[in-house]
N, C-alpha and C. Protein backbone atom coordinates (compact mmCIF):
# COMPACT_ATOMS: atom_id res chain seq x y z
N UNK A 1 -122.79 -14.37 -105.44
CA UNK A 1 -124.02 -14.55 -106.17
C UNK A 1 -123.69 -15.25 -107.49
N UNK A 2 -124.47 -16.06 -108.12
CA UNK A 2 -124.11 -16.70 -109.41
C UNK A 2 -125.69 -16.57 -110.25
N UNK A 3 -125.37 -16.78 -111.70
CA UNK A 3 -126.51 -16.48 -112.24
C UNK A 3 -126.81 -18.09 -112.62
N UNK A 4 -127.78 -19.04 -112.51
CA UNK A 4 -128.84 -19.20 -112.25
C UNK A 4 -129.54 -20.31 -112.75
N UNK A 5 -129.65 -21.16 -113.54
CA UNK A 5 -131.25 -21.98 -114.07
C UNK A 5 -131.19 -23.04 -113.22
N UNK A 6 -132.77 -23.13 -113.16
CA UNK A 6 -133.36 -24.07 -112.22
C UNK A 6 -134.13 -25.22 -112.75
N UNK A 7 -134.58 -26.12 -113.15
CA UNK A 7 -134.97 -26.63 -113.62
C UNK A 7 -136.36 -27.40 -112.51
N UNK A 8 -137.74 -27.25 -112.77
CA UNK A 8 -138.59 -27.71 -112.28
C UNK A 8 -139.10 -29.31 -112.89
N UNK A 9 -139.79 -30.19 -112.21
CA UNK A 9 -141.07 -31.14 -112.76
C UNK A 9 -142.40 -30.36 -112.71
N UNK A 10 -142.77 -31.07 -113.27
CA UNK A 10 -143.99 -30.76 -113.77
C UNK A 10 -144.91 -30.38 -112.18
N UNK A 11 -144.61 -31.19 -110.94
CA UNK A 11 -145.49 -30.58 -109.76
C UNK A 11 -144.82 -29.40 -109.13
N UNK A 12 -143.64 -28.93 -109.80
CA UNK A 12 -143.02 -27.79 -109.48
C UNK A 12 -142.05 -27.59 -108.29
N UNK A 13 -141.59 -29.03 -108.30
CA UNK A 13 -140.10 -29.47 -107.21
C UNK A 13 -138.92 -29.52 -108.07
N UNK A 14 -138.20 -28.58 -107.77
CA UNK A 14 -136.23 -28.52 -108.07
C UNK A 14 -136.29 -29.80 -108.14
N UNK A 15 -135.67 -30.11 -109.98
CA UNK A 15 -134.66 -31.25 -109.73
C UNK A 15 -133.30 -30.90 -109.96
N UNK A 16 -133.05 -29.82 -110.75
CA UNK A 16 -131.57 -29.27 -111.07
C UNK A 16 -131.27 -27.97 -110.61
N UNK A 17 -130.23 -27.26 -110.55
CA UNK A 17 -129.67 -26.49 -110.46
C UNK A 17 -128.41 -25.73 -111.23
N UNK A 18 -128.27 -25.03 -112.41
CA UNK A 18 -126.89 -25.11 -112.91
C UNK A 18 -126.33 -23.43 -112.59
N UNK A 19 -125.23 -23.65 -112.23
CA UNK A 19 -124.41 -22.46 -112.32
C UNK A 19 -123.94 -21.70 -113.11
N UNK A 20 -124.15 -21.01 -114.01
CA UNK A 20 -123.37 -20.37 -115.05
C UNK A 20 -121.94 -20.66 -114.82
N UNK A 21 -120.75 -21.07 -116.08
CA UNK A 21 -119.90 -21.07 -115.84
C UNK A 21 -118.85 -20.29 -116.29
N UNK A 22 -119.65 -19.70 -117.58
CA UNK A 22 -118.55 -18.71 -118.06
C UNK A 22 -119.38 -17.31 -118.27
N UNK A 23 -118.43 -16.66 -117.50
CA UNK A 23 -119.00 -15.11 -116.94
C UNK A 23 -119.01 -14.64 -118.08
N UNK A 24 -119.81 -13.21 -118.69
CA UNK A 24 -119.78 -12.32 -119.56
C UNK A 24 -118.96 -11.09 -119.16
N UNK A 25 -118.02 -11.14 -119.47
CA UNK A 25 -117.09 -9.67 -119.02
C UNK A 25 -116.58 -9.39 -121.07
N UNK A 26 -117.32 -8.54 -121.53
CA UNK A 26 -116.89 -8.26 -122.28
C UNK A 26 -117.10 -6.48 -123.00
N UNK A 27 -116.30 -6.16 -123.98
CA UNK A 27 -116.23 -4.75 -124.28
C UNK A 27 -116.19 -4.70 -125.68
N UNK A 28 -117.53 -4.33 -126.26
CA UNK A 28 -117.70 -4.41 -127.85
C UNK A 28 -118.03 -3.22 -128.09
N UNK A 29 -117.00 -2.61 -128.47
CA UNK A 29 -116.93 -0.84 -129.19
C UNK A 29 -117.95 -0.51 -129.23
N UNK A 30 -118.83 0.91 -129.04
CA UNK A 30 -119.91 1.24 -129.33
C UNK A 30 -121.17 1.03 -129.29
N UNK A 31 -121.50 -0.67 -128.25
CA UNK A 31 -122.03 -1.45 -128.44
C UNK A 31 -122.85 -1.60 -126.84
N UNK A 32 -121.58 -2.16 -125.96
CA UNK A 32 -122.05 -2.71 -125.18
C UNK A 32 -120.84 -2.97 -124.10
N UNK A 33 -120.48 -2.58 -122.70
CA UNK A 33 -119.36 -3.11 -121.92
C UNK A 33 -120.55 -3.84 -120.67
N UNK A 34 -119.60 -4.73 -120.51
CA UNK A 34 -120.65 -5.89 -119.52
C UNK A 34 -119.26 -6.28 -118.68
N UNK A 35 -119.28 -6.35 -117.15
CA UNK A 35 -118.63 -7.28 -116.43
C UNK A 35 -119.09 -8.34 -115.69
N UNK A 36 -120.05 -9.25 -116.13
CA UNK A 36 -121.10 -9.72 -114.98
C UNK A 36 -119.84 -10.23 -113.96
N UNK A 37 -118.42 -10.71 -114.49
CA UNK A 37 -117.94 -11.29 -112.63
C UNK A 37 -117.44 -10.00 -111.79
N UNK A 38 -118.13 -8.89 -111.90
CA UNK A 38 -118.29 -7.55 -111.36
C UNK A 38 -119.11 -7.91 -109.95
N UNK A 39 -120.28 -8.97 -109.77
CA UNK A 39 -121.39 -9.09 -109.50
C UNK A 39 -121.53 -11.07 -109.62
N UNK A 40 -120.94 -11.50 -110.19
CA UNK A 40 -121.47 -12.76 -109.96
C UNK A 40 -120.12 -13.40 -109.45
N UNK A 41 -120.29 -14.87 -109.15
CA UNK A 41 -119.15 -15.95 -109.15
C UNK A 41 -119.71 -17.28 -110.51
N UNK A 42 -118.29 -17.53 -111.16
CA UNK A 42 -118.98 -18.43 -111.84
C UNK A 42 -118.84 -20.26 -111.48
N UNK A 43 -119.93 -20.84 -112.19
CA UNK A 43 -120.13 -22.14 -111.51
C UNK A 43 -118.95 -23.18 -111.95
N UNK A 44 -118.89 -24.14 -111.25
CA UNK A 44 -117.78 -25.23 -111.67
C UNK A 44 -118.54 -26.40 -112.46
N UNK A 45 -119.80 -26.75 -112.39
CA UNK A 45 -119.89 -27.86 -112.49
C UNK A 45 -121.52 -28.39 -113.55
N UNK A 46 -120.76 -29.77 -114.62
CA UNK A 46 -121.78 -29.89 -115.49
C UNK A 46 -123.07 -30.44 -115.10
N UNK A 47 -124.10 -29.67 -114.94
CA UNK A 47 -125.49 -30.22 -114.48
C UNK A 47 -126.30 -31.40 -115.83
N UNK A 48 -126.78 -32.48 -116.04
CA UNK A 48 -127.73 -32.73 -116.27
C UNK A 48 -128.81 -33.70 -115.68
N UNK A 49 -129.97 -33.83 -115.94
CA UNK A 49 -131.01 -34.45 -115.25
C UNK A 49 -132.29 -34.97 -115.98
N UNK A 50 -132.30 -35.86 -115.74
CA UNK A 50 -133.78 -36.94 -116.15
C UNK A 50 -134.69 -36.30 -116.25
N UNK A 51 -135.66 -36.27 -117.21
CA UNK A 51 -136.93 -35.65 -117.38
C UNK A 51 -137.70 -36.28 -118.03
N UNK A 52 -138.75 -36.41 -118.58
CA UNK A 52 -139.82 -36.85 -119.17
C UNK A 52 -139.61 -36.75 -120.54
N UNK A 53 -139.01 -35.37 -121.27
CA UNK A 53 -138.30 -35.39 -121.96
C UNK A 53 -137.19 -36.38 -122.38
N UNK A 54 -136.68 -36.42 -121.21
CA UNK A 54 -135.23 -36.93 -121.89
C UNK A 54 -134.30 -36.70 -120.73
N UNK A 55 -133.07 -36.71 -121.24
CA UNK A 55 -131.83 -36.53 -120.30
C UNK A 55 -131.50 -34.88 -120.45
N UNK A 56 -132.02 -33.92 -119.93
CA UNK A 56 -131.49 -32.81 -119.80
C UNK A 56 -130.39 -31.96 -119.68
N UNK A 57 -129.74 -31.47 -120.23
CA UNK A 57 -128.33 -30.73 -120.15
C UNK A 57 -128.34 -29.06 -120.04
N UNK A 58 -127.71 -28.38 -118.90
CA UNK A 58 -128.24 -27.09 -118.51
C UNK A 58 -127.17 -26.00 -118.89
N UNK A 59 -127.59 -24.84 -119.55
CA UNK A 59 -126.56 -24.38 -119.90
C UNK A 59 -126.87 -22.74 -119.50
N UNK A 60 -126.19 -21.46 -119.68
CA UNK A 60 -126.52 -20.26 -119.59
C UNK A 60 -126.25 -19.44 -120.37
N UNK A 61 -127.13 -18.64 -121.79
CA UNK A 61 -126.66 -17.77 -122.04
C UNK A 61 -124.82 -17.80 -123.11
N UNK A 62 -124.19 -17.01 -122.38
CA UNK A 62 -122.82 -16.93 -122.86
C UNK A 62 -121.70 -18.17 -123.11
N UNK A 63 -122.69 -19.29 -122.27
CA UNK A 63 -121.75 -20.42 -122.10
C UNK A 63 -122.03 -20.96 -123.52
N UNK A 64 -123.11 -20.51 -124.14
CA UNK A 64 -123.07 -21.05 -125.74
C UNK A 64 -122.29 -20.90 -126.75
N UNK A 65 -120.89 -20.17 -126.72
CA UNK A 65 -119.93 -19.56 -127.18
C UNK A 65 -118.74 -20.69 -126.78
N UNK A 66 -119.11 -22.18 -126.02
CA UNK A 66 -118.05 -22.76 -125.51
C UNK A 66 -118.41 -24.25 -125.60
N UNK A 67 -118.41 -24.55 -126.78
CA UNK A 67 -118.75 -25.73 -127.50
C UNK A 67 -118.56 -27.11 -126.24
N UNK A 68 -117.26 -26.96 -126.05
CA UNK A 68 -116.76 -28.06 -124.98
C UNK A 68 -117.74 -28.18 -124.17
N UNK A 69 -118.10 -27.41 -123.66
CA UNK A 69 -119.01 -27.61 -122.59
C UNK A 69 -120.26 -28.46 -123.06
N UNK A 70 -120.95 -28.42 -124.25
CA UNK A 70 -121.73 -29.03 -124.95
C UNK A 70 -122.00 -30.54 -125.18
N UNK A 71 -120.59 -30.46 -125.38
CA UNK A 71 -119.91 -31.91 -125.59
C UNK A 71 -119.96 -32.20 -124.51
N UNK A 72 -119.50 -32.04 -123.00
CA UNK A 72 -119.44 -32.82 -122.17
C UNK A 72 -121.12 -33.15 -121.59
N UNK A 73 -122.00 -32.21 -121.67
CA UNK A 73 -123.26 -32.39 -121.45
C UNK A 73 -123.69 -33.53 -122.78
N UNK A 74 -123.16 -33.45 -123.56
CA UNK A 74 -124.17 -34.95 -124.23
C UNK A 74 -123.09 -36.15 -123.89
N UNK A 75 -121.86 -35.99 -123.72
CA UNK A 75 -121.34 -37.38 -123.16
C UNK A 75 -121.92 -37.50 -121.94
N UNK A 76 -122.32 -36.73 -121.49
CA UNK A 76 -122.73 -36.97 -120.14
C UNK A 76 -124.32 -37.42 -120.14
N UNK A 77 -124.97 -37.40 -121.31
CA UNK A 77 -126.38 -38.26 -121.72
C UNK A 77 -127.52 -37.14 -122.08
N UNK A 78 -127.29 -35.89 -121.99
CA UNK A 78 -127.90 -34.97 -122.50
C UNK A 78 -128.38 -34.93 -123.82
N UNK A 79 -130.12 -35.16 -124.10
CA UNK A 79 -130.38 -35.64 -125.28
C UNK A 79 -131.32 -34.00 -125.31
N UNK A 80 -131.59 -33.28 -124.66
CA UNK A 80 -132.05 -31.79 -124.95
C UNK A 80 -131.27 -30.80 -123.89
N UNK A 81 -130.78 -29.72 -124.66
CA UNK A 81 -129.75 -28.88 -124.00
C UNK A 81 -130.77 -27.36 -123.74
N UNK A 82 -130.80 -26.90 -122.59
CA UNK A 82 -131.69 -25.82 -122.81
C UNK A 82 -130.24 -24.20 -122.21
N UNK A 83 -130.92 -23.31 -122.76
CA UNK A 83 -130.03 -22.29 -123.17
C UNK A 83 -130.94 -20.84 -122.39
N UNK A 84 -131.43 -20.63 -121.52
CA UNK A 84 -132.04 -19.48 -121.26
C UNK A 84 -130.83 -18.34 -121.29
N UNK A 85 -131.38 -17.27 -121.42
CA UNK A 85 -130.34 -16.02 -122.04
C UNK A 85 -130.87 -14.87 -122.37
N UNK A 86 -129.70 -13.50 -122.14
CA UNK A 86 -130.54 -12.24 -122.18
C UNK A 86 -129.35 -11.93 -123.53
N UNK A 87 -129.12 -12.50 -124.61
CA UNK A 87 -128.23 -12.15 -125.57
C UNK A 87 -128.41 -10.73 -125.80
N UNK A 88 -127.51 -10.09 -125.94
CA UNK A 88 -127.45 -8.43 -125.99
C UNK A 88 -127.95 -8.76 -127.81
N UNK A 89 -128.60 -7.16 -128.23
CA UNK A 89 -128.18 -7.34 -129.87
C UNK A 89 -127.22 -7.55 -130.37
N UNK A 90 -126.35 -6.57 -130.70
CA UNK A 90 -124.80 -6.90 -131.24
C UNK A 90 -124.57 -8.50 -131.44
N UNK A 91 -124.09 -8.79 -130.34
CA UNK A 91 -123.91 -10.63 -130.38
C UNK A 91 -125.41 -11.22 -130.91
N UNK A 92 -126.43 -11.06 -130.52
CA UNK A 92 -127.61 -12.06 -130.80
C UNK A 92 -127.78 -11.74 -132.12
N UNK A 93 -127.84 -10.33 -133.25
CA UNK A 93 -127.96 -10.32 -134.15
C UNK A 93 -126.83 -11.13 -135.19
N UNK A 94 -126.06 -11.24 -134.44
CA UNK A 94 -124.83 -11.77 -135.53
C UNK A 94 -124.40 -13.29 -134.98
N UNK A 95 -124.92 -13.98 -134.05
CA UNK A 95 -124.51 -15.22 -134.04
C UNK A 95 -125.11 -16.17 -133.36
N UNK A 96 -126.74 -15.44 -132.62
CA UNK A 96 -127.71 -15.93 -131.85
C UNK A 96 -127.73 -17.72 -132.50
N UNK A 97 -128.29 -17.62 -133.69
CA UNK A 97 -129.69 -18.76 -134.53
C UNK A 97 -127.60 -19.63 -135.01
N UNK A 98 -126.75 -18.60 -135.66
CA UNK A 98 -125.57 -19.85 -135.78
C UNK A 98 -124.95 -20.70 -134.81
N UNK A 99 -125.16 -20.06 -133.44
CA UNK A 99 -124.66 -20.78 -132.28
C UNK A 99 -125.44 -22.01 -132.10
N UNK A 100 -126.44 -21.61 -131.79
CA UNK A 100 -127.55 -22.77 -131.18
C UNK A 100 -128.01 -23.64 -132.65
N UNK A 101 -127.85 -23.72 -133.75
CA UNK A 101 -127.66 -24.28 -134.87
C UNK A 101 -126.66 -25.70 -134.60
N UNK A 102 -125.41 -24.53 -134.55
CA UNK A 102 -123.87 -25.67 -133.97
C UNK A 102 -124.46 -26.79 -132.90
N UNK A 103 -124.63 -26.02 -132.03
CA UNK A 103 -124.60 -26.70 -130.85
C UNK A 103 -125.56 -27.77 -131.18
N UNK A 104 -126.83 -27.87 -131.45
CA UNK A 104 -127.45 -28.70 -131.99
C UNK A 104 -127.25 -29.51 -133.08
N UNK A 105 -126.44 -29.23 -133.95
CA UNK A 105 -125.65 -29.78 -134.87
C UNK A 105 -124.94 -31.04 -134.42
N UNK A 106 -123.54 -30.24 -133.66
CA UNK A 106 -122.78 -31.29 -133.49
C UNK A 106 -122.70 -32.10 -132.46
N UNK A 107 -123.77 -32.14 -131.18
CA UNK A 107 -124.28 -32.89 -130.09
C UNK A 107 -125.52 -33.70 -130.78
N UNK A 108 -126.34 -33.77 -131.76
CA UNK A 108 -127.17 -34.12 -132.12
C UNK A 108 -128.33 -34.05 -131.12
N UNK A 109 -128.25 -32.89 -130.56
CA UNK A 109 -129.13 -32.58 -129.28
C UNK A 109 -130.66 -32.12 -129.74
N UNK A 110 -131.83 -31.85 -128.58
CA UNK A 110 -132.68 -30.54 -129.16
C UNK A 110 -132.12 -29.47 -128.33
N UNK A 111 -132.19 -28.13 -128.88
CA UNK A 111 -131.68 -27.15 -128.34
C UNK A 111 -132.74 -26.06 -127.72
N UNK A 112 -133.56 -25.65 -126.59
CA UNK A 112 -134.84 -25.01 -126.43
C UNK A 112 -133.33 -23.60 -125.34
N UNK A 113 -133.49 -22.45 -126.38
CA UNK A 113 -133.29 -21.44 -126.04
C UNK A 113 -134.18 -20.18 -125.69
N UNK A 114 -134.66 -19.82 -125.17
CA UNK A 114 -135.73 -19.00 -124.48
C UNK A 114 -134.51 -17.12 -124.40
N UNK A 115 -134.57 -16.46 -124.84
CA UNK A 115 -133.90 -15.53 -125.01
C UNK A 115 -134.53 -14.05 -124.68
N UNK A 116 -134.30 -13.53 -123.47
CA UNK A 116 -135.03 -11.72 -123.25
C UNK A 116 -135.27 -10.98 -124.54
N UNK A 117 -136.21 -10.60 -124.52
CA UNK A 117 -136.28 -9.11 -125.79
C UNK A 117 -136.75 -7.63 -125.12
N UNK A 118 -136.01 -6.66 -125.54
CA UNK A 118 -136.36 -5.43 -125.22
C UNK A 118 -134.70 -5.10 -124.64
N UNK A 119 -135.52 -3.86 -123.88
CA UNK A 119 -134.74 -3.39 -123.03
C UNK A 119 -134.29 -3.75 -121.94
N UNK A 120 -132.92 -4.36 -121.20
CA UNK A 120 -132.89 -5.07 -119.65
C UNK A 120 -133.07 -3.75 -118.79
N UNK A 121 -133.39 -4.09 -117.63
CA UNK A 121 -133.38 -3.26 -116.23
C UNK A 121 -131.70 -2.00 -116.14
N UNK A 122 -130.93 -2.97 -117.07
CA UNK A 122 -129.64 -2.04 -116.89
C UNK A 122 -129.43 -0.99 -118.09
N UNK A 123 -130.45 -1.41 -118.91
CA UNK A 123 -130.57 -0.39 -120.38
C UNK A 123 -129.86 -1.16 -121.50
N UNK A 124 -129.38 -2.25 -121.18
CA UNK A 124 -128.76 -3.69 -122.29
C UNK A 124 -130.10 -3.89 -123.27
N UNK A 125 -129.52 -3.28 -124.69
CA UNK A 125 -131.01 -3.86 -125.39
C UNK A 125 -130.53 -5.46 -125.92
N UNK A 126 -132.08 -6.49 -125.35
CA UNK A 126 -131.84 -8.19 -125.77
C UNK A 126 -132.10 -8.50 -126.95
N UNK A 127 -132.09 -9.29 -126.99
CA UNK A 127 -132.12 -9.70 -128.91
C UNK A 127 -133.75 -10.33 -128.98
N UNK A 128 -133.27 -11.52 -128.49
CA UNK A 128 -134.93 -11.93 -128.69
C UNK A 128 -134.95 -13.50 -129.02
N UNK A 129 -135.66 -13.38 -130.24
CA UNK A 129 -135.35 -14.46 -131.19
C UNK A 129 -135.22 -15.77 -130.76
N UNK A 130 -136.11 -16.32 -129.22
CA UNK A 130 -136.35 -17.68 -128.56
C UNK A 130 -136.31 -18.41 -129.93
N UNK A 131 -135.58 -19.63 -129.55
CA UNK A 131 -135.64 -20.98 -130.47
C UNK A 131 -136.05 -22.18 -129.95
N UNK A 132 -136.13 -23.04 -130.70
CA UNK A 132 -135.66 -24.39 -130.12
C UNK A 132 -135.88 -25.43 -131.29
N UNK A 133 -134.57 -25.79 -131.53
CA UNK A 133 -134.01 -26.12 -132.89
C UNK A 133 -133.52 -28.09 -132.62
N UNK A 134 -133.67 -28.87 -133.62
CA UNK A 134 -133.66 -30.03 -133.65
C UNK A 134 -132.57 -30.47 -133.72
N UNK A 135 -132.06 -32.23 -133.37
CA UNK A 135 -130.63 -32.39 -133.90
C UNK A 135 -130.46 -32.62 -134.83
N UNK A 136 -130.97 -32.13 -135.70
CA UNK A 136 -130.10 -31.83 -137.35
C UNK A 136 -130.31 -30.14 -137.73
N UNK A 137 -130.39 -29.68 -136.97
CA UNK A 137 -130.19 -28.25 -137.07
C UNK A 137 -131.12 -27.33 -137.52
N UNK A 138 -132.22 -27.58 -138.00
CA UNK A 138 -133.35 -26.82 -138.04
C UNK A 138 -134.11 -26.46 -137.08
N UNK A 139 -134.82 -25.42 -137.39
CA UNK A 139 -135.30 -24.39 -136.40
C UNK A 139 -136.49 -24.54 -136.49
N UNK A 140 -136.94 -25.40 -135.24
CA UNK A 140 -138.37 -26.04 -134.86
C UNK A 140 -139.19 -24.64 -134.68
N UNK A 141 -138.98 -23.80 -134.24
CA UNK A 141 -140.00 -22.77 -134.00
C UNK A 141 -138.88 -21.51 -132.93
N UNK A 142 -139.38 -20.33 -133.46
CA UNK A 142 -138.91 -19.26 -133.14
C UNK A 142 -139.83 -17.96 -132.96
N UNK A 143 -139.35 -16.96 -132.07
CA UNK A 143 -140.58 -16.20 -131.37
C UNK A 143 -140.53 -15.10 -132.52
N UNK A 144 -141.52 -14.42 -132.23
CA UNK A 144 -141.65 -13.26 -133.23
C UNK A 144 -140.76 -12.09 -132.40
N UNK A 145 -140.83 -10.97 -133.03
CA UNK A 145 -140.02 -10.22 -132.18
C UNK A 145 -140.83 -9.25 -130.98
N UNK A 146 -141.17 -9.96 -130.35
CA UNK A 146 -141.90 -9.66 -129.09
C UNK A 146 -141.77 -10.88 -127.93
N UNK A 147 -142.76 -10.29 -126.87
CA UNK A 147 -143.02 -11.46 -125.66
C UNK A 147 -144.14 -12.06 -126.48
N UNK A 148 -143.60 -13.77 -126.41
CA UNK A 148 -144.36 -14.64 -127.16
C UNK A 148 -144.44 -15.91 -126.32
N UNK A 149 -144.74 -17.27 -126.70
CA UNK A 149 -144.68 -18.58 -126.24
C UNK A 149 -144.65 -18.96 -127.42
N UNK A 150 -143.26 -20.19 -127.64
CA UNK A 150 -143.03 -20.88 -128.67
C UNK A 150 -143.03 -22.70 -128.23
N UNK A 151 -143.68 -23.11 -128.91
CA UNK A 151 -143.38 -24.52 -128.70
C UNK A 151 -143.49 -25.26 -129.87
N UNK A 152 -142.35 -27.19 -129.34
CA UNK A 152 -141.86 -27.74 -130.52
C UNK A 152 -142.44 -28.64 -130.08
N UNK A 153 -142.38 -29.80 -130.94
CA UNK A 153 -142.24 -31.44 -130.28
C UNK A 153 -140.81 -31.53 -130.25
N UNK A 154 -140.55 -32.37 -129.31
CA UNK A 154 -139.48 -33.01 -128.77
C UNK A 154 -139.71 -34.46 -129.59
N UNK A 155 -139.34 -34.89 -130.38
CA UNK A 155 -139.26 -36.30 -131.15
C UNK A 155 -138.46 -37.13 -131.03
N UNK A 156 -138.36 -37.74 -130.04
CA UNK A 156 -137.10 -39.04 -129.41
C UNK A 156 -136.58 -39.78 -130.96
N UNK A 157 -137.93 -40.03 -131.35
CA UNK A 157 -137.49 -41.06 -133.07
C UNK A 157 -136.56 -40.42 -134.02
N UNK A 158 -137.18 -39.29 -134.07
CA UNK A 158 -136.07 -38.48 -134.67
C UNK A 158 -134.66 -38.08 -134.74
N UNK A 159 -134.49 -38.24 -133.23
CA UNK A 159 -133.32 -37.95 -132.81
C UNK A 159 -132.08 -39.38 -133.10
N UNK A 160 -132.99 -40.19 -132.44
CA UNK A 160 -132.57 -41.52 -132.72
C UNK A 160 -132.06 -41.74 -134.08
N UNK A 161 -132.87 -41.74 -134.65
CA UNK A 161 -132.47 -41.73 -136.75
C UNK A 161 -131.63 -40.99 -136.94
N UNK A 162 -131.37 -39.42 -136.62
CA UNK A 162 -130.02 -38.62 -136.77
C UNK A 162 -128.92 -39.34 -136.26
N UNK A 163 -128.98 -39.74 -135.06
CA UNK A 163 -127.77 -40.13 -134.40
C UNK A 163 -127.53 -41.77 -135.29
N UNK A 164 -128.02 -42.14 -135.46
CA UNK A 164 -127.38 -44.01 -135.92
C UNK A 164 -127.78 -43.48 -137.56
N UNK A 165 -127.94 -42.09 -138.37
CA UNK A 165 -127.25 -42.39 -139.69
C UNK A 165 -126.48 -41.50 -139.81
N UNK A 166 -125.86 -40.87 -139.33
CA UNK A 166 -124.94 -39.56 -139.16
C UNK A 166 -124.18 -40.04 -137.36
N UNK A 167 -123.43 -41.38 -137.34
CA UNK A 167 -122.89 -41.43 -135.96
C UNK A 167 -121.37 -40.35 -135.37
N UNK A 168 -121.85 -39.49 -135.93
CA UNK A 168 -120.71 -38.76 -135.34
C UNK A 168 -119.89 -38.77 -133.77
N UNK A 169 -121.30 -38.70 -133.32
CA UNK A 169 -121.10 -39.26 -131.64
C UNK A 169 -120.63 -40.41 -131.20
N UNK A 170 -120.58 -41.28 -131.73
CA UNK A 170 -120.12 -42.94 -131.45
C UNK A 170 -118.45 -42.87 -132.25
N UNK A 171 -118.00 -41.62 -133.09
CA UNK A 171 -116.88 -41.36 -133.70
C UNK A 171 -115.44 -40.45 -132.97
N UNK A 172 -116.65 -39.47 -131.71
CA UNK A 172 -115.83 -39.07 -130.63
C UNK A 172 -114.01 -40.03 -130.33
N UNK A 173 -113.04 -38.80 -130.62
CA UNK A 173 -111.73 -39.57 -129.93
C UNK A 173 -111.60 -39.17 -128.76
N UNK A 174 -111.78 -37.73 -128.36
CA UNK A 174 -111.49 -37.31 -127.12
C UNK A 174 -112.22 -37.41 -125.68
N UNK A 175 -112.42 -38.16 -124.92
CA UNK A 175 -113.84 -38.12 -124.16
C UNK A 175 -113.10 -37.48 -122.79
């Protein structure tokens, strides 16, 4: 079994599929023990895909802790990176909004993270705190701390202007 995002069009036909690639097996004192490769297999491979949006880049959750991967989704033409995720508190309180900040930062991406709140089915309390943050790192809009709907514009111009006066990306040595 592997965990999961799917990516629809708008008439509600699969165009993507991504695999999670880096499992959550972790043990934070007092907090929280998680093995998801207890229960899952993780994926090999970088998904992105054409959209109306833009060039899409698919990510899961924990894999936001693994910058590289980021990077290869915008060399790979990913101009919005999306992040669905059940961030536990512990971690989401302390590095939720700095992660997806980075990541949007230094891909000059948009970043649309959609994040569980409450209690999970396994008694994991989620953080919450849906984003979806611009490529210069501000935080287009964020949920309240409940079940909400948040939405941004997606601004191609914008993005464009970050990237050709801040070319960090065209400065890449390692590809």
């Amino acid at each position: 079994m592997f965990n999961t995002s799917v990516l629809f069009d708008p008439h509600g036909h699969i165009v993507a599929r991504y695999r999670k690639i880096h499992l959550f097996d972790v043990d934070i004192r007092e907090h929280v023990t998680i093995r998801e490769s207890d229960t899952r297999v993780g994926g090999a491979d970088i998904v992105t895909a054409p959209t109306e949006l833009g060039m899409v880049g698919m990510s899961v959750c924990y894999d936001l802790r693994f910058p590289e991967l980021y990077r290869r989704l915008t060399l790979s033409g990913a101009e919005v990176i999306t992040v669905p995720s059940a961030f536990t508190f512990p971690t989401g309180a302390a590095h939720w909004e700095v992660l997806l900040r980075a990541r949007a930062i230094e891909n000059q991406v948009y970043v649309i993270a959609p994040d569980q709140i409450g209690r999970s089915p396994s008694g994991v309390l989620d953080f919450g705190n849906s984003m979806i943050v611009d490529p210069w790192g501000t935080v287009l809009a964020r949920a309240a701390d409940r079940e909400t709907i948040i939405f941004a514009e997606i601004d191609r111009d914008h993005q464009d202007r970050v990237r050709r006066e801040l070319p960090c990306l065209a400065h890449v040595k390692l590809r």
